[in-house]
C-alpha atoms as a PDB file:
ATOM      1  CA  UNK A   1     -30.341   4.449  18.299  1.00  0.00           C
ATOM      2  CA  UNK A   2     -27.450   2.672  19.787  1.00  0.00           C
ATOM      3  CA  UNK A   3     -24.154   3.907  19.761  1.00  0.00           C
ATOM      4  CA  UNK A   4     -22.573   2.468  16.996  1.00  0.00           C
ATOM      5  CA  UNK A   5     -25.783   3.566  14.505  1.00  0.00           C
ATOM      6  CA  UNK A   6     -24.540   7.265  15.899  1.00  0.00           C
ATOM      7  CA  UNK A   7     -21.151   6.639  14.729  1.00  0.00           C
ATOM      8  CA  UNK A   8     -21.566   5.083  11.459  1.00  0.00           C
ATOM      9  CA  UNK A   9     -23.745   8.347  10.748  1.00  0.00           C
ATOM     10  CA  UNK A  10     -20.845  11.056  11.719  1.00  0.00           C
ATOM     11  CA  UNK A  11     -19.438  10.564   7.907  1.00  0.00           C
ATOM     12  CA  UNK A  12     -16.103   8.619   9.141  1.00  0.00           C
ATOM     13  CA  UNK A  13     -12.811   9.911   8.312  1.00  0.00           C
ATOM     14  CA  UNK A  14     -10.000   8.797   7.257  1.00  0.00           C
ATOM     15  CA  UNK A  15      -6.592   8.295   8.881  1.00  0.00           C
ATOM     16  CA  UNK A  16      -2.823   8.402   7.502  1.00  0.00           C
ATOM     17  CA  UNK A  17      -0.097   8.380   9.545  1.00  0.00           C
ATOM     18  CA  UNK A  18       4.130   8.062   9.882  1.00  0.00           C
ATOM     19  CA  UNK A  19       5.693   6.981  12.974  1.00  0.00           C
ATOM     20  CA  UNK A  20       9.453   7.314  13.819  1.00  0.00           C
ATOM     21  CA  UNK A  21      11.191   4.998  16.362  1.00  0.00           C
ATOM     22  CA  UNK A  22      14.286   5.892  18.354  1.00  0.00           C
ATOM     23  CA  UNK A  23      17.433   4.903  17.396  1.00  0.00           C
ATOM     24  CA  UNK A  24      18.962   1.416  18.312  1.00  0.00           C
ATOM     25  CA  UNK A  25      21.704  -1.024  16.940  1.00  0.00           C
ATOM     26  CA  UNK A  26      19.986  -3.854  15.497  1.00  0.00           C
ATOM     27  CA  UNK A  27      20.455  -6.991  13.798  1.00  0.00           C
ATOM     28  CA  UNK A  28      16.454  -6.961  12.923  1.00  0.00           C
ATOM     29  CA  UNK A  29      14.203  -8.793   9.791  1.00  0.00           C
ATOM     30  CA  UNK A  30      17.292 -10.836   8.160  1.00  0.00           C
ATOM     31  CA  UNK A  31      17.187 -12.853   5.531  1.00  0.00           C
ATOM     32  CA  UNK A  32      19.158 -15.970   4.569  1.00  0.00           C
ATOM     33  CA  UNK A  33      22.622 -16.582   5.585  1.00  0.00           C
ATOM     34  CA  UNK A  34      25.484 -17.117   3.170  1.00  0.00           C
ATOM     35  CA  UNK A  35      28.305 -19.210   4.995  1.00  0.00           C
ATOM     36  CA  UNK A  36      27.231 -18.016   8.263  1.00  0.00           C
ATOM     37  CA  UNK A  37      26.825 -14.782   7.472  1.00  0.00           C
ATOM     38  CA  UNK A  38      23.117 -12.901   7.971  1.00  0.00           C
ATOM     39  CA  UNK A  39      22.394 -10.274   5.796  1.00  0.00           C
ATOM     40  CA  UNK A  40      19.779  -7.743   6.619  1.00  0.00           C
ATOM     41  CA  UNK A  41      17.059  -6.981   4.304  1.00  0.00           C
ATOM     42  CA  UNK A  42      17.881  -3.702   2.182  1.00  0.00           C
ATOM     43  CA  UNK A  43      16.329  -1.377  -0.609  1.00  0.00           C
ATOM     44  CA  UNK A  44      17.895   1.254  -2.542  1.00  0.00           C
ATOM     45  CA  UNK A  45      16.906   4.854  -1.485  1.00  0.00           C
ATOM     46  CA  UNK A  46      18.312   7.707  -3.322  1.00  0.00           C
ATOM     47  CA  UNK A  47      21.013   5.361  -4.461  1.00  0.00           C
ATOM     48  CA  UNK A  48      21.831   4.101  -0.816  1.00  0.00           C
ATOM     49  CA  UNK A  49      20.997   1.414   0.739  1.00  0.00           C
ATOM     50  CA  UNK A  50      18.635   1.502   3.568  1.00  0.00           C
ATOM     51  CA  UNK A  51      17.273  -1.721   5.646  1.00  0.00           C
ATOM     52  CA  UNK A  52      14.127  -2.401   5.999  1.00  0.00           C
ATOM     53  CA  UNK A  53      11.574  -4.341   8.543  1.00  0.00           C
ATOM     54  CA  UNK A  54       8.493  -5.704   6.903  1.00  0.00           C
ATOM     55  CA  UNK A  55       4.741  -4.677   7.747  1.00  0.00           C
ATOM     56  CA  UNK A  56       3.987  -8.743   7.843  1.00  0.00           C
ATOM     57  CA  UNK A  57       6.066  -8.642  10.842  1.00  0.00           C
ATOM     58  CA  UNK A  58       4.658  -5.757  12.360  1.00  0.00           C
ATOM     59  CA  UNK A  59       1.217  -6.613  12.095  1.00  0.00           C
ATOM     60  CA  UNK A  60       2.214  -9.665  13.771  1.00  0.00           C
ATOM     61  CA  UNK A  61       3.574  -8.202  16.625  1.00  0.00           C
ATOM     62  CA  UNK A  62       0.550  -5.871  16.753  1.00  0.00           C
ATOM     63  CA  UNK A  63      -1.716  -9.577  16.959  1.00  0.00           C
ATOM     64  CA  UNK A  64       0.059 -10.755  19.472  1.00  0.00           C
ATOM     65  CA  UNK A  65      -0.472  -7.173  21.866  1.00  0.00           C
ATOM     66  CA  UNK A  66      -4.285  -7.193  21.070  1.00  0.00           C
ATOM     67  CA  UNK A  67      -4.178 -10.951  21.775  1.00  0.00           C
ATOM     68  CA  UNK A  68      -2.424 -10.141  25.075  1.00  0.00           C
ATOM     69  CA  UNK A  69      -4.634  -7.644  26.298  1.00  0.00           C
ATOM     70  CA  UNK A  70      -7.791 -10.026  25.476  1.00  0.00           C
ATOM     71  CA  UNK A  71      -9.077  -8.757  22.731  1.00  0.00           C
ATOM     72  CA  UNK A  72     -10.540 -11.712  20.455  1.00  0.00           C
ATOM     73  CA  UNK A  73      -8.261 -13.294  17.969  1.00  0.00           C
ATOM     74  CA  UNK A  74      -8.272 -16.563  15.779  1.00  0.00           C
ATOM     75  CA  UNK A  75      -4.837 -16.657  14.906  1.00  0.00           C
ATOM     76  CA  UNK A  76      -1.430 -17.694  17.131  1.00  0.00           C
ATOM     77  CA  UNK A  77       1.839 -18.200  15.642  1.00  0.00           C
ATOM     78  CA  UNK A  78       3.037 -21.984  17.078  1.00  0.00           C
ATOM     79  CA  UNK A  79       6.629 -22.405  17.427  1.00  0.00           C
ATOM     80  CA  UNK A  80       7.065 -26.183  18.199  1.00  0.00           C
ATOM     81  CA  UNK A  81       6.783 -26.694  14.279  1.00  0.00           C
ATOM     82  CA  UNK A  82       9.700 -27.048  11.870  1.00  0.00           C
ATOM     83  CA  UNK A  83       8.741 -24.354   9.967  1.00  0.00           C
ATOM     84  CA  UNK A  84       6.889 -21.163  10.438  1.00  0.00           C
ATOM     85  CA  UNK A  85       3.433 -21.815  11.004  1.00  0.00           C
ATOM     86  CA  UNK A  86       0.228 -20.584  12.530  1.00  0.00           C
ATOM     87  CA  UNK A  87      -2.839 -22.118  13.908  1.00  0.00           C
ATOM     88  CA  UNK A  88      -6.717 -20.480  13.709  1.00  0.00           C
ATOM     89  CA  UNK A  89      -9.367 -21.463  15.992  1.00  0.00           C
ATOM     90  CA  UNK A  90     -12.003 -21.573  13.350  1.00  0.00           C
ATOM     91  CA  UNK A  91     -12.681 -20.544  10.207  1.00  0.00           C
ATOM     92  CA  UNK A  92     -11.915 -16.608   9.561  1.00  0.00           C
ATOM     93  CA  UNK A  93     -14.823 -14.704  10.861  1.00  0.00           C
ATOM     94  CA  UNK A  94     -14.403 -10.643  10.922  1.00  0.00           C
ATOM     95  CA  UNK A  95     -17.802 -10.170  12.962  1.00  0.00           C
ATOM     96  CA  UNK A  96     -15.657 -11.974  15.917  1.00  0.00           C
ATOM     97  CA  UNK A  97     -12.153 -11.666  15.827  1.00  0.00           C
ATOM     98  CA  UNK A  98     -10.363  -8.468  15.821  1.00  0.00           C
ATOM     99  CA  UNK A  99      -7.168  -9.718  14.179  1.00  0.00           C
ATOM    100  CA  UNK A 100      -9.680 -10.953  11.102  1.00  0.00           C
ATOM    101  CA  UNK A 101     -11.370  -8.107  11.234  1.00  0.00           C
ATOM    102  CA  UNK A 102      -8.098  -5.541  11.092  1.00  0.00           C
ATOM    103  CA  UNK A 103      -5.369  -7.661   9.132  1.00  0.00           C
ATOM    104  CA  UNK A 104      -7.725  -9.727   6.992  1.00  0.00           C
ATOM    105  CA  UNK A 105      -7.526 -13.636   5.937  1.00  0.00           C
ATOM    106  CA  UNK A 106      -7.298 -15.217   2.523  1.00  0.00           C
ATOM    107  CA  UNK A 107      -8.164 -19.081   2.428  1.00  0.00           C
ATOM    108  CA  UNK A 108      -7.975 -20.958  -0.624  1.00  0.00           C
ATOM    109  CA  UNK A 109      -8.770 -24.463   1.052  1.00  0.00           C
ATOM    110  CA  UNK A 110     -11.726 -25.571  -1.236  1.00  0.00           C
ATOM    111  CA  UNK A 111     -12.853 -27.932   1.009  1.00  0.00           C
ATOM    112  CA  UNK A 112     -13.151 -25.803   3.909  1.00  0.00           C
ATOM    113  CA  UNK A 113     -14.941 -22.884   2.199  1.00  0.00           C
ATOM    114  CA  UNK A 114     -17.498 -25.125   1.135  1.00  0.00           C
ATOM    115  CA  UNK A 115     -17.613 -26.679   4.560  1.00  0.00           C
ATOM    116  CA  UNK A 116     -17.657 -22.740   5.682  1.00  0.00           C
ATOM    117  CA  UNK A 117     -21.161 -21.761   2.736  1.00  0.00           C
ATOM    118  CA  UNK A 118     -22.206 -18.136   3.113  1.00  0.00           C
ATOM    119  CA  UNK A 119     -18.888 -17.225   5.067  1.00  0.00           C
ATOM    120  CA  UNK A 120     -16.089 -14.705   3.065  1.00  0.00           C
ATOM    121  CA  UNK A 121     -13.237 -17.362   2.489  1.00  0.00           C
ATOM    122  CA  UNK A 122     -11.254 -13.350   2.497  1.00  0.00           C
ATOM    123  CA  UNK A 123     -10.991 -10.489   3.175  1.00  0.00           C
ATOM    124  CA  UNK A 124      -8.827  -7.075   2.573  1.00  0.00           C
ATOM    125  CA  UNK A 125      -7.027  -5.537   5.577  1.00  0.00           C
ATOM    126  CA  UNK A 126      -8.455  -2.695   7.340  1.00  0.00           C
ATOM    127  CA  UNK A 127      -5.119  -1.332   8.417  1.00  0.00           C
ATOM    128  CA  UNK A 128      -2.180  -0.424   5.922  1.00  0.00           C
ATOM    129  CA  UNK A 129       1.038  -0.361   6.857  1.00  0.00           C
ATOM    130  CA  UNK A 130       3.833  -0.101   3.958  1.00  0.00           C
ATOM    131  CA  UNK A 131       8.040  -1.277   4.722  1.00  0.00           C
ATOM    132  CA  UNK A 132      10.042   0.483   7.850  1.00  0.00           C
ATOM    133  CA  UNK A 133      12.838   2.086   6.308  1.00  0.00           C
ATOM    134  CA  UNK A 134      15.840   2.736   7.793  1.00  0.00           C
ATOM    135  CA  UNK A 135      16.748   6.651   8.698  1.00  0.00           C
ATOM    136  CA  UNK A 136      19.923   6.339   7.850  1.00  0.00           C
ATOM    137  CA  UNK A 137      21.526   4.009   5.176  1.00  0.00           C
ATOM    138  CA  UNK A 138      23.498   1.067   5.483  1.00  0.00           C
ATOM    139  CA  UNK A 139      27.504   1.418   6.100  1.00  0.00           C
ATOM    140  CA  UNK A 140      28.758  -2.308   6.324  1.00  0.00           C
ATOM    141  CA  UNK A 141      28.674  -2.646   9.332  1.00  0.00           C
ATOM    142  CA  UNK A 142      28.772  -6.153  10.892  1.00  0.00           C
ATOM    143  CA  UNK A 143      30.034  -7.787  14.093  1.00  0.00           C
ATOM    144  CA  UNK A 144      31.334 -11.396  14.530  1.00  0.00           C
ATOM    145  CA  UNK A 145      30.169 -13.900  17.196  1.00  0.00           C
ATOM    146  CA  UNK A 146      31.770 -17.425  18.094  1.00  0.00           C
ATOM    147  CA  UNK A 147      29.279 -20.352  18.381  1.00  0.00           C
ATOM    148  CA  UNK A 148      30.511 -23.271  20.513  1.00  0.00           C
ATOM    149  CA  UNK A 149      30.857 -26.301  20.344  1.00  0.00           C
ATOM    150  CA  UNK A 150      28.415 -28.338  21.825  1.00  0.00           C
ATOM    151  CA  UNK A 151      30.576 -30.872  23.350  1.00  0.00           C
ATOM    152  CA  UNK A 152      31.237 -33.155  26.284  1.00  0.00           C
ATOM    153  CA  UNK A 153      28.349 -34.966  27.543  1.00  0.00           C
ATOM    154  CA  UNK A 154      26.011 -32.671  25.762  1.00  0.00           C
ATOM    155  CA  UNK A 155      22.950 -35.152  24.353  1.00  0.00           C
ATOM    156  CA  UNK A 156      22.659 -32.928  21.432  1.00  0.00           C
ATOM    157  CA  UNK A 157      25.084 -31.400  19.129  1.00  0.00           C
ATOM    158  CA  UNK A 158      24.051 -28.916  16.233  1.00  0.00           C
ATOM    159  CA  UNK A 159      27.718 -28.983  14.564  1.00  0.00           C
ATOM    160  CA  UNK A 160      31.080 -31.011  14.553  1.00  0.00           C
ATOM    161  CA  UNK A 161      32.970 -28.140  15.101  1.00  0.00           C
ATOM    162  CA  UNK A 162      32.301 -24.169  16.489  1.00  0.00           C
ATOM    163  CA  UNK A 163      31.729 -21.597  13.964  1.00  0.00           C
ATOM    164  CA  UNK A 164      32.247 -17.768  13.703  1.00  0.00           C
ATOM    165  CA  UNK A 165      29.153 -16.201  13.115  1.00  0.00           C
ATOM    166  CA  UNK A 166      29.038 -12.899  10.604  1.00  0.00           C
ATOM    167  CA  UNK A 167      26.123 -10.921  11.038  1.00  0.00           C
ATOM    168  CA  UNK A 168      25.209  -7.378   9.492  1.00  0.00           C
ATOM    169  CA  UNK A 169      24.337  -5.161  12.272  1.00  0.00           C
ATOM    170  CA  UNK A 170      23.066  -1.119  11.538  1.00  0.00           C
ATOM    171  CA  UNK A 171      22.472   1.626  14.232  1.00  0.00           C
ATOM    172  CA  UNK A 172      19.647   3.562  12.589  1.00  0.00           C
ATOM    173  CA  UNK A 173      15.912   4.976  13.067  1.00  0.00           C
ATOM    174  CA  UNK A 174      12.787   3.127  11.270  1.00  0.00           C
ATOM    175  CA  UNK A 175      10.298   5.052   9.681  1.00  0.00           C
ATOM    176  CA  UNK A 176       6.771   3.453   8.442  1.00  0.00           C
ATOM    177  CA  UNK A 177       3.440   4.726   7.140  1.00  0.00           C
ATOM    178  CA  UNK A 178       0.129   3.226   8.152  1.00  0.00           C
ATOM    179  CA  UNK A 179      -3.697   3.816   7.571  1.00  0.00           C
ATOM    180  CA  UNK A 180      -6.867   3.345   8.093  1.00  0.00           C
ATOM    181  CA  UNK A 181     -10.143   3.851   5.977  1.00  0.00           C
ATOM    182  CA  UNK A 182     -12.991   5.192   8.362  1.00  0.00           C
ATOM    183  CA  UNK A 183     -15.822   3.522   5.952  1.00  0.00           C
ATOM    184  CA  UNK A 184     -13.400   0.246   6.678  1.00  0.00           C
ATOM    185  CA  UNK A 185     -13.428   0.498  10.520  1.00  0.00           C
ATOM    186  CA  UNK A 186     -16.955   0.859  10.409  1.00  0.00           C
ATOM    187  CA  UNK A 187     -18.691  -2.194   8.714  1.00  0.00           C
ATOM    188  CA  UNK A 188     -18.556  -4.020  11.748  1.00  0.00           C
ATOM    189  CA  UNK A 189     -20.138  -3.069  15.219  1.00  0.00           C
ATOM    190  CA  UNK A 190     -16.878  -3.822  17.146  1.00  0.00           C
ATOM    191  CA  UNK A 191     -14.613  -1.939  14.257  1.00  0.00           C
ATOM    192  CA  UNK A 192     -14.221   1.224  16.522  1.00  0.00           C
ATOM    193  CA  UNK A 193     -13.298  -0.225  19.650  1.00  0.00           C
ATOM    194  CA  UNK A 194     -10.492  -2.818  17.809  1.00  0.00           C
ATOM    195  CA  UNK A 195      -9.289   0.247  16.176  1.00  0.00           C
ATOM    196  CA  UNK A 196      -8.755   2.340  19.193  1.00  0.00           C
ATOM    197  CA  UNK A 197      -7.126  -0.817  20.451  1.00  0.00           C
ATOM    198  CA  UNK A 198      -5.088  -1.243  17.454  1.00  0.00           C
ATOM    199  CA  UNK A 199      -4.061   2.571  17.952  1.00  0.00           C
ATOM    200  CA  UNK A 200      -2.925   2.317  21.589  1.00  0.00           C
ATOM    201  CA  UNK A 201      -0.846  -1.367  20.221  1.00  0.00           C
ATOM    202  CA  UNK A 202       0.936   0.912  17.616  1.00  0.00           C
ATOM    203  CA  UNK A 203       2.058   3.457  20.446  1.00  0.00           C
ATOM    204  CA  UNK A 204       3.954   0.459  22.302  1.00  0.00           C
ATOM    205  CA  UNK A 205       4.992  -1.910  19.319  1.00  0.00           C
ATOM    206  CA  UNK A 206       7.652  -4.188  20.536  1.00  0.00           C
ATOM    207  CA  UNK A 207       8.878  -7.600  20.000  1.00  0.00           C
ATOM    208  CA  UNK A 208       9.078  -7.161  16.043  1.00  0.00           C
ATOM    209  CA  UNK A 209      11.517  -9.766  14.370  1.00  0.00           C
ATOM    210  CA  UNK A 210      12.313 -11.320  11.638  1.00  0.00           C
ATOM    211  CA  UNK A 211      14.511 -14.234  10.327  1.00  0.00           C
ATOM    212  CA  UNK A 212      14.683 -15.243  14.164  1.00  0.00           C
ATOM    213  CA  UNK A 213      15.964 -11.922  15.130  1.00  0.00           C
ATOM    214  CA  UNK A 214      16.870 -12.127  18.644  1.00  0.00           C
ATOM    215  CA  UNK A 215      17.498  -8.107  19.322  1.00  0.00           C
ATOM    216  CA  UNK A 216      15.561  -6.228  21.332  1.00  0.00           C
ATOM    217  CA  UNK A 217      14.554  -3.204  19.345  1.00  0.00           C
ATOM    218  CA  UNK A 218      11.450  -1.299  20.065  1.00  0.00           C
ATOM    219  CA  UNK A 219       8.869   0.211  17.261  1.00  0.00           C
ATOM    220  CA  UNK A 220       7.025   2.304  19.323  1.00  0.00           C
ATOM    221  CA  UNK A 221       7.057   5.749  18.343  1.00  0.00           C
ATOM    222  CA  UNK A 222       8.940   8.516  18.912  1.00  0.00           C
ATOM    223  CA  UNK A 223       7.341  10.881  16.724  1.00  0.00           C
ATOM    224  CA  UNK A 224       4.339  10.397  14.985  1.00  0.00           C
ATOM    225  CA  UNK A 225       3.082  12.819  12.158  1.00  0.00           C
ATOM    226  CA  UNK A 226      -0.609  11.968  11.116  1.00  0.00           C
ATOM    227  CA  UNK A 227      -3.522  13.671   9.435  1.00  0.00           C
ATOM    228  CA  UNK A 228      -7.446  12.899   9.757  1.00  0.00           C
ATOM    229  CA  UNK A 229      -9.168  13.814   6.675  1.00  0.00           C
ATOM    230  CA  UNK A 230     -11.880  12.813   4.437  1.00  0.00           C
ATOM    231  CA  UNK A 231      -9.370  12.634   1.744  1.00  0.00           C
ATOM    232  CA  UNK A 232      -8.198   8.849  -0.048  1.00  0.00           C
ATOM    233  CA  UNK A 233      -4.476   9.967   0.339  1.00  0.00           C
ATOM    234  CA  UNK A 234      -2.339  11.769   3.341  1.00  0.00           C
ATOM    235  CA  UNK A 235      -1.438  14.166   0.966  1.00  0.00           C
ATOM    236  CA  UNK A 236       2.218  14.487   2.437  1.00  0.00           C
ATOM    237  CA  UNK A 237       5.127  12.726   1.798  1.00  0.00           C
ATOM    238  CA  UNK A 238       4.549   9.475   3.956  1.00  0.00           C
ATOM    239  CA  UNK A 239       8.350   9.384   4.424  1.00  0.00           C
ATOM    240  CA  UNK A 240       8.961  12.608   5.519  1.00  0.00           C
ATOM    241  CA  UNK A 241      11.490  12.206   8.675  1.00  0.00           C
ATOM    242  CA  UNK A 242      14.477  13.540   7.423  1.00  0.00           C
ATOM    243  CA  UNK A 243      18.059  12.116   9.027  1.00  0.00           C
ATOM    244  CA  UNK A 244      17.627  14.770  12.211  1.00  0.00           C
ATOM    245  CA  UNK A 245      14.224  13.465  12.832  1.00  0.00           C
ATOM    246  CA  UNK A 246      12.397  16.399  11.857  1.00  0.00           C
ATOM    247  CA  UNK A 247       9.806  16.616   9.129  1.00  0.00           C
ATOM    248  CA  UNK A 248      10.187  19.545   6.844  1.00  0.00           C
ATOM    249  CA  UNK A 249       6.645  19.714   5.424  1.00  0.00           C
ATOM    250  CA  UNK A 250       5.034  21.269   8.296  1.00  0.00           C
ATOM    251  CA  UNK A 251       6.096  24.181   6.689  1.00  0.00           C
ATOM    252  CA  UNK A 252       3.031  23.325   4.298  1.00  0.00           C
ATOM    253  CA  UNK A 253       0.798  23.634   7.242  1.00  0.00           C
ATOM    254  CA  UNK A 254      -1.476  26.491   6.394  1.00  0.00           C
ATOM    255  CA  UNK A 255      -4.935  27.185   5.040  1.00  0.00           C
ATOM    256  CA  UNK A 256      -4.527  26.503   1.149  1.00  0.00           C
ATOM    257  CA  UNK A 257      -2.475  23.467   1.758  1.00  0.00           C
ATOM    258  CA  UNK A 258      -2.257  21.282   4.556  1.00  0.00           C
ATOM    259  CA  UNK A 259      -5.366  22.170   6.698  1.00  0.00           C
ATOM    260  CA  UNK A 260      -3.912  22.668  10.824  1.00  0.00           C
ATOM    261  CA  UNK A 261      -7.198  21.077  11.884  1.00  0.00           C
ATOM    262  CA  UNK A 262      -6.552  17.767  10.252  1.00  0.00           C
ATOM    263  CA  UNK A 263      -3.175  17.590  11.296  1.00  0.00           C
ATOM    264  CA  UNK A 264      -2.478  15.358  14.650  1.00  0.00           C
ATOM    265  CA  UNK A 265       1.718  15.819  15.753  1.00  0.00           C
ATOM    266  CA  UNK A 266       3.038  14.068  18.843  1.00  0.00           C
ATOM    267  CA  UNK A 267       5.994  13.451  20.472  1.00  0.00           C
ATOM    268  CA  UNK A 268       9.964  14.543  20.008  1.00  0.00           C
ATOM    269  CA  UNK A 269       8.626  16.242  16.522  1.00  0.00           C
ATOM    270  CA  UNK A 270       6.611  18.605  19.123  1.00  0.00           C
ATOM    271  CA  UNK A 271       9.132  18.604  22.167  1.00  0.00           C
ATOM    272  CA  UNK A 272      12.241  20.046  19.542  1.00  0.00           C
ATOM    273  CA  UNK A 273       9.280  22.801  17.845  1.00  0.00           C
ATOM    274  CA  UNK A 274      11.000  26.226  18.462  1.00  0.00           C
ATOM    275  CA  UNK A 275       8.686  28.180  20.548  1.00  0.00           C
ATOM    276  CA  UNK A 276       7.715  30.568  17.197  1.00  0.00           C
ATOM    277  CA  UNK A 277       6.675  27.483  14.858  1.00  0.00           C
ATOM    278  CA  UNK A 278       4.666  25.812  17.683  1.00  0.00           C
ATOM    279  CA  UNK A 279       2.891  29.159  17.737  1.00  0.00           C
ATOM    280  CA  UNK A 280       2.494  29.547  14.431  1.00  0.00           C
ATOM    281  CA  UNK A 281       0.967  25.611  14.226  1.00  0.00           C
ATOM    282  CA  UNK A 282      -1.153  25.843  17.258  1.00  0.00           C
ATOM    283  CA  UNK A 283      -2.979  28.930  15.556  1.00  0.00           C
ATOM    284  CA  UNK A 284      -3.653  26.916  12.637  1.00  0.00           C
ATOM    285  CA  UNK A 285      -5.135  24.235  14.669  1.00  0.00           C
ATOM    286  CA  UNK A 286      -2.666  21.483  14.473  1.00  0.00           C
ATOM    287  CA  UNK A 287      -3.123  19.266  17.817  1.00  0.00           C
ATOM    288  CA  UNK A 288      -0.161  18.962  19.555  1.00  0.00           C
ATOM    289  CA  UNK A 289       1.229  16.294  21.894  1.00  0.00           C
ATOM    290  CA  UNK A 290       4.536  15.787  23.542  1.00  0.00           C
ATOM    291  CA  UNK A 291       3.248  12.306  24.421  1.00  0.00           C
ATOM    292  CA  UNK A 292       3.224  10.241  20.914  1.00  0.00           C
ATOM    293  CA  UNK A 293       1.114   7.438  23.168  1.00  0.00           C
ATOM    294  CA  UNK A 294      -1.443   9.773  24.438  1.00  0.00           C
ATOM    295  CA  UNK A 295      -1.642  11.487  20.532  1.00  0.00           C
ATOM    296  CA  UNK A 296      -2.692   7.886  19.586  1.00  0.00           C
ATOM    297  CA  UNK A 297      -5.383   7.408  22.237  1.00  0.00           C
ATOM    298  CA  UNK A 298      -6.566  10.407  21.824  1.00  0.00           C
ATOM    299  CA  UNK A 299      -6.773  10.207  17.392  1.00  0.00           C
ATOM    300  CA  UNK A 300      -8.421   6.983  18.305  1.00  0.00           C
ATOM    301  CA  UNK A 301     -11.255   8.477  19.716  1.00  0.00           C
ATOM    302  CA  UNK A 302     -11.323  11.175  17.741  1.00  0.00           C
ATOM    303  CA  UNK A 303     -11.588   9.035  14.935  1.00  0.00           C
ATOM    304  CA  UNK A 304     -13.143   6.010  15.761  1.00  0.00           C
ATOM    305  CA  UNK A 305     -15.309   7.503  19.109  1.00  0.00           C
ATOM    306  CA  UNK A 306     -14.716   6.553  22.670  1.00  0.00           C
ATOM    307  CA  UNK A 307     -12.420   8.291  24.832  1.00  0.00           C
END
């Protein structure tokens, strides 16, 4: 019996989990400009506004790691184009690529699927990921910036004059929920190792923009709260940071609620426990790490196999 026919018989689990980032001015995931003014993408939260960073441009960022380390993917965004576009290699194929087998493919080009018989023209995402919210709300805040003039003997020129650029700028947290089905990371042979690698890529998420954001702001985590179960649903609130970055319903940790065993807690969420409550979660089996990247790796292989 190889190893994956072992795995796919250990009754797969599944995985919910909510990372925290640091805290970081940022002018990040705009969308249009009004007169030269960017406005950040916002929801209402509680009657606040809070901004927001998409999972479409997270789980592009996420591609482009897993491409970067070499693992196999079809897609690659192309930026010589006058609008955004992407380019595939071939036709969507989840039994070979790890980006179609993790973030899925639609196509709706008649021609090609019938050029493509007896391949899935789509396929359903094996990792969820729902909006990054912002900590904190919104307070107005917005700095200006002066574009010159291109002038001289420049061979180009954008504008006949320089403009004052407005843009909406917040100093906040993100926090974002994402899963994964263990009966979904299984249905292909190389499912576990692209989700150990998609693991380890969530740990050091960077390079995550939107509207042409140019700010370096990193995604990584600096807590994560997660829970391995064979339950459909996390069964906590998946937004559960509070402004202080703690996470109040570990107090729920405890045999006839939140089983310790299933719950996985790494980084500053562990680092600020006070010495009583880390005792008290320890002894119900939580696994604690003060390292959210080594939690990761090691949920990865606890979930998926592998070390």
């Amino acid at each position: 019996m190889s190893r994956s026919d072992k795995e796919k018989k250990t009754s797969p689990k599944n995985l919910f989990a909510t990372v925290l980032t640091y805290a970081a001015p940022s002018s990040n995931y705009r969308g249009e400009s009004e007169e030269n003014r960017t406005i950040l993408q916002k929801i209402t939260r509680g009657n606040q506004e809070h901004t927001v960073i998409s999972p479409e441009s997270m789980r592009n960022a996420l591609r482009e790691i897993l491409s970067g380390w070499g693992l196999p993917t079809n897609r690659r965004r192309l930026h010589d184009q006058d609008q955004l576009a992407v380019e595939f290699k071939e036709f969507p194929d989840a039994t070979k690529y790890a980006d179609d087998f993790l973030f899925g493919f639609m196509v709706a080009d008649d021609k090609a699927i019938k050029a493509n018989k007896g391949k899935r023209a789509k396929r359903d995402s094996v990792l969820r990921m729902n909006l990054a919210v912002s900590l904190t709300p919104y307070s107005f805040d917005a700095t200006f910036h002066q574009s010159p003039l291109n002038a001289g003997e420049s061979p180009w020129r954008n504008s006949a004059s320089s403009a004052l650029i407005h843009r909406e700028i917040v100093d906040t947290a993100y926090q974002y929920p994402f899963a994964l089905a263990g009966q979904d990371v299984f249905q292909e042979e190389q499912g576990p190792v692209w989700s150990r690698a998609l693991l380890k890529a969530l740990g050091q998420l960077s390079n995550v923009a939107g509207g042409h954001a140019r700010s370096y702001y990193e995604m990584a985590p600096r807590s994560v709260v997660a829970r391995l179960s064979a339950n459909l649903v996390a069964g906590f609130d998946t937004y559960g940071f509070d402004a202080q970055g703690g996470f109040p319903e570990l107090s729920r940790v405890k045999a006839d609620d939140l089983p310790g065993d299933e719950i996985w807690l790494g980084g500053e969420v562990v680092r600020k426990l006070e010495k009583t409550e880390r005792e008290r979660l320890a002894a119900e089996g939580v696994h604690l790490h003060e390292n959210p990247q080594a939690l990761l790796e090691q949920l990865g292989a606890a979930a998926f196999g592998g070390r």
